[in-house]
Protein backbone atom coordinates (compact mmCIF):
# COMPACT_ATOMS: atom_id res chain seq x y z
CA UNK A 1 59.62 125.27 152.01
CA UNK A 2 59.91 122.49 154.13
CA UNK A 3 61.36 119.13 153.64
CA UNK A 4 58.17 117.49 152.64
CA UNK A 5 57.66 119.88 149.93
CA UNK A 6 60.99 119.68 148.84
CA UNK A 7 60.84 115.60 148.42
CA UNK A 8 57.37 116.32 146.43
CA UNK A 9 59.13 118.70 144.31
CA UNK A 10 61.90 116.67 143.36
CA UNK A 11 59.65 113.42 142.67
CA UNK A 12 57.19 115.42 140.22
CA UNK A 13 60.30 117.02 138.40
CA UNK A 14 61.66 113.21 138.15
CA UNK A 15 58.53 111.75 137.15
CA UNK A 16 57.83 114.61 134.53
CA UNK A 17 62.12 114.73 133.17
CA UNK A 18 62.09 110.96 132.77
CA UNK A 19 58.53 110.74 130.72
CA UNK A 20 59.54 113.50 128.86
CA UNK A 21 63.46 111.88 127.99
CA UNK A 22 62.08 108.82 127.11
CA UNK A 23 58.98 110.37 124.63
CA UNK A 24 62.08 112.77 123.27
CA UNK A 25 63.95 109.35 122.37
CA UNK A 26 60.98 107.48 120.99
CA UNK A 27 59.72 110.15 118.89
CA UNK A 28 63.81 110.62 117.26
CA UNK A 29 63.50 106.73 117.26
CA UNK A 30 59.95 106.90 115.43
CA UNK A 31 61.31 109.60 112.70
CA UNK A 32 64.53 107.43 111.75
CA UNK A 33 64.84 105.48 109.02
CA UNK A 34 65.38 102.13 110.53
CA UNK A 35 61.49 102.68 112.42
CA UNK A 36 60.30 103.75 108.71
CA UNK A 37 62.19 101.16 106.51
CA UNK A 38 61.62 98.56 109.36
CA UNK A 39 65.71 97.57 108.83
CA UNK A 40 67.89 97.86 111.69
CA UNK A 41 70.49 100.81 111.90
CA UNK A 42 73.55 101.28 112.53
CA UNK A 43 73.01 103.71 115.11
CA UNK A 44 70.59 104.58 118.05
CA UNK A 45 68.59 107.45 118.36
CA UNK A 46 71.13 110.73 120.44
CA UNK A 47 70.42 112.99 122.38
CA UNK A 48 73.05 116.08 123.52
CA UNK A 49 71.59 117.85 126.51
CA UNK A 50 72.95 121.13 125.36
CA UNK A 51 70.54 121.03 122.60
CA UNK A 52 68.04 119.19 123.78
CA UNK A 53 64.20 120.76 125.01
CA UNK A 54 65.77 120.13 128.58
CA UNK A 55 68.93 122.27 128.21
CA UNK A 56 67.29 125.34 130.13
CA UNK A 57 66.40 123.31 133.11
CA UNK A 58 69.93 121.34 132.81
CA UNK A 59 71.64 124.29 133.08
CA UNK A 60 69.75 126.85 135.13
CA UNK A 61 71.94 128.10 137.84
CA UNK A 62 69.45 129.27 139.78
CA UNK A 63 68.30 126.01 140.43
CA UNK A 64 71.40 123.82 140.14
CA UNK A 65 69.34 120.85 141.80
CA UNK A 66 67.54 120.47 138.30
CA UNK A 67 71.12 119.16 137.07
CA UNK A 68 71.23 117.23 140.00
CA UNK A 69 68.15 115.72 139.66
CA UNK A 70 68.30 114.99 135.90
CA UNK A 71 71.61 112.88 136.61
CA UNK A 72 70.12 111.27 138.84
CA UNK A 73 67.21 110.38 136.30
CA UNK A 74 69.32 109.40 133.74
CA UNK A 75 71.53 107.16 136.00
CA UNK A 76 68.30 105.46 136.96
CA UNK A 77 67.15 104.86 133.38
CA UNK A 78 70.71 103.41 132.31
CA UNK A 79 70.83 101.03 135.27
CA UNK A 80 67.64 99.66 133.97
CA UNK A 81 69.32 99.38 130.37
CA UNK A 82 67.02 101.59 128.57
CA UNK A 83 69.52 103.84 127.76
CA UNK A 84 73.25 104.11 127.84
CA UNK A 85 75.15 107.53 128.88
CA UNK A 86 78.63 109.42 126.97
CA UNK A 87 79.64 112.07 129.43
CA UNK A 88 81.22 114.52 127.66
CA UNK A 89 83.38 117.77 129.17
């Protein structure tokens, strides 16, 4: 594979993780009670990677550039304020 096909790659797994993340949040967001009641909550919606639909790709070590990539994503999203990240160990 060259490196042409390897920046293509990477793009369309970005493009496809981060419109995936952010329909994952919504749809948690749409199911809560503050969406449904219409009152604010004390909490926003959560998401833990280890038990998440992504968790296969996240931690595939076959392709440890998934990981990469999907830090990458979500450091992207967080500068923009979207969403903010807890790094746990």
């Amino acid at each position: 594979m060259n490196q042409i096909e390897r920046d293509r790659l990477e793009e369309d797994f970005k493009q496809h993780f981060v419109r995936e993340l952010l329909s994952v949040l919504l749809d948690k967001y749409e199911q809560s009670q503050s969406f449904l009641s219409g009152e604010p909550g004390k909490q926003r919606p959560q998401l833990v990677l280890s038990k998440s639909p992504f968790n296969s790709d996240y931690t595939d070590e076959m392709d440890f550039m998934k990981r990469q990539w999907m830090n990458d994503v979500m450091i992207g999203v967080e500068s923009q304020g979207i969403i903010s990240l807890k790094w746990v160990v």
